[in-house]
Protein backbone atom coordinates (compact mmCIF):
# COMPACT_ATOMS: atom_id res chain seq x y z
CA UNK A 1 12.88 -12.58 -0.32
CA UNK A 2 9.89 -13.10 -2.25
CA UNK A 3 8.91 -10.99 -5.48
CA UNK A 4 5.63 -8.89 -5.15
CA UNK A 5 3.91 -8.84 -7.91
CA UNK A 6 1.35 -6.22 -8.66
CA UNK A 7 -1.76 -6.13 -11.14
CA UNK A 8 -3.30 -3.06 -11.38
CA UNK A 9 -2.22 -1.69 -8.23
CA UNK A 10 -2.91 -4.50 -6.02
CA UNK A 11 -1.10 -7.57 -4.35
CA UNK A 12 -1.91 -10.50 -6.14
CA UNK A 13 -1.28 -12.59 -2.87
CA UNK A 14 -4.20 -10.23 -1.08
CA UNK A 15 -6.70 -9.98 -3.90
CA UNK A 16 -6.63 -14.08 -4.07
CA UNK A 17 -7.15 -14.27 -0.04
CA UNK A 18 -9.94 -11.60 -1.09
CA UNK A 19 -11.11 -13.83 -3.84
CA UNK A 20 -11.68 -17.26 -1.67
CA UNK A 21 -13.09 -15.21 1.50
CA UNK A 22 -15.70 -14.23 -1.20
CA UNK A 23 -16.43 -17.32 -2.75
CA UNK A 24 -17.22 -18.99 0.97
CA UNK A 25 -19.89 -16.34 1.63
CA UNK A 26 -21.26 -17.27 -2.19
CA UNK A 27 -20.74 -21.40 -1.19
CA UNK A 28 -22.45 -20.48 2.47
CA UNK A 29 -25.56 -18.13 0.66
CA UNK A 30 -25.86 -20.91 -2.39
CA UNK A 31 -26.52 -23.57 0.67
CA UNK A 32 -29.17 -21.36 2.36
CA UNK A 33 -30.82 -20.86 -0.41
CA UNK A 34 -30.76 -25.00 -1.78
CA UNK A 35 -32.36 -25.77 1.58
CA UNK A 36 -35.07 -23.02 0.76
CA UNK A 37 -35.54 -24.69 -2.53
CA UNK A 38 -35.51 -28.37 -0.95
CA UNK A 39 -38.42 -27.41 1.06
CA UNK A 40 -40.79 -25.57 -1.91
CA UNK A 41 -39.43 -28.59 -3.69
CA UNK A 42 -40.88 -31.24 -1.45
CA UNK A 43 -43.87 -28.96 -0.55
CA UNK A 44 -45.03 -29.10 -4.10
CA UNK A 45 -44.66 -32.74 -4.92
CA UNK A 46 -48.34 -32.56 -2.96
CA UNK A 47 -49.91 -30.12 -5.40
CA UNK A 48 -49.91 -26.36 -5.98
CA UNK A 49 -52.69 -25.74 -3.80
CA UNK A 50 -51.71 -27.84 -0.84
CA UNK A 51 -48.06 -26.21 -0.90
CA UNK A 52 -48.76 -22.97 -1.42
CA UNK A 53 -51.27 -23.25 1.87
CA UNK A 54 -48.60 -25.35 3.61
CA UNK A 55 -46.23 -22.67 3.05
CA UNK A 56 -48.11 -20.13 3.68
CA UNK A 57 -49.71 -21.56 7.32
CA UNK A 58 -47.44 -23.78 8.94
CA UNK A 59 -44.14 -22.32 7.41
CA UNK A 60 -45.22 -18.56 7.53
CA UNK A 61 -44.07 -17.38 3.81
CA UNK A 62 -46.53 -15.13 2.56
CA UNK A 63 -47.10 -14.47 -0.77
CA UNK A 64 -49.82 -12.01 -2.08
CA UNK A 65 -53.62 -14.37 -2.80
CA UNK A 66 -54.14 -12.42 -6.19
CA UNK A 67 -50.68 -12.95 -7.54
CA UNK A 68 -50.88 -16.46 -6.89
CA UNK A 69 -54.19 -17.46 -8.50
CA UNK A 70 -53.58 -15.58 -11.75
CA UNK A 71 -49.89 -17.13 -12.43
């Protein structure tokens, strides 16, 4: 029979399952987001202007006008 060991209360065996369930949501989320980036990314190898309307017409991210001329 095998020992269970505890750390602070819990399993060790169930807070590592825990632990990798958690880091594939983080792997899956980190993805989604590089894709995101991969398209401002290319968008912007065109010019600010030209990605920022590209984005903002054909893609249909909207960003506030004001914020975007004074940054």
């Amino acid at each position: 029979m095998a020992r269970q060991i505890r750390w602070h209360g819990c399993l060790i065996d169930i807070a590592i399952k825990e632990l990798e369930a958690e880091h594939g949501r983080l792997k899956k989320m980190y993805a989604e987001v590089q894709l995101q980036n991969d398209v401002i990314k290319e968008a912007m190898a065109t010019g600010f202007m030209l990605c920022f309307l590209y984005l903002r017409d054909v893609k249909g991210i909207g960003w506030n006008h004001k914020r975007v001329y004074r940054s």
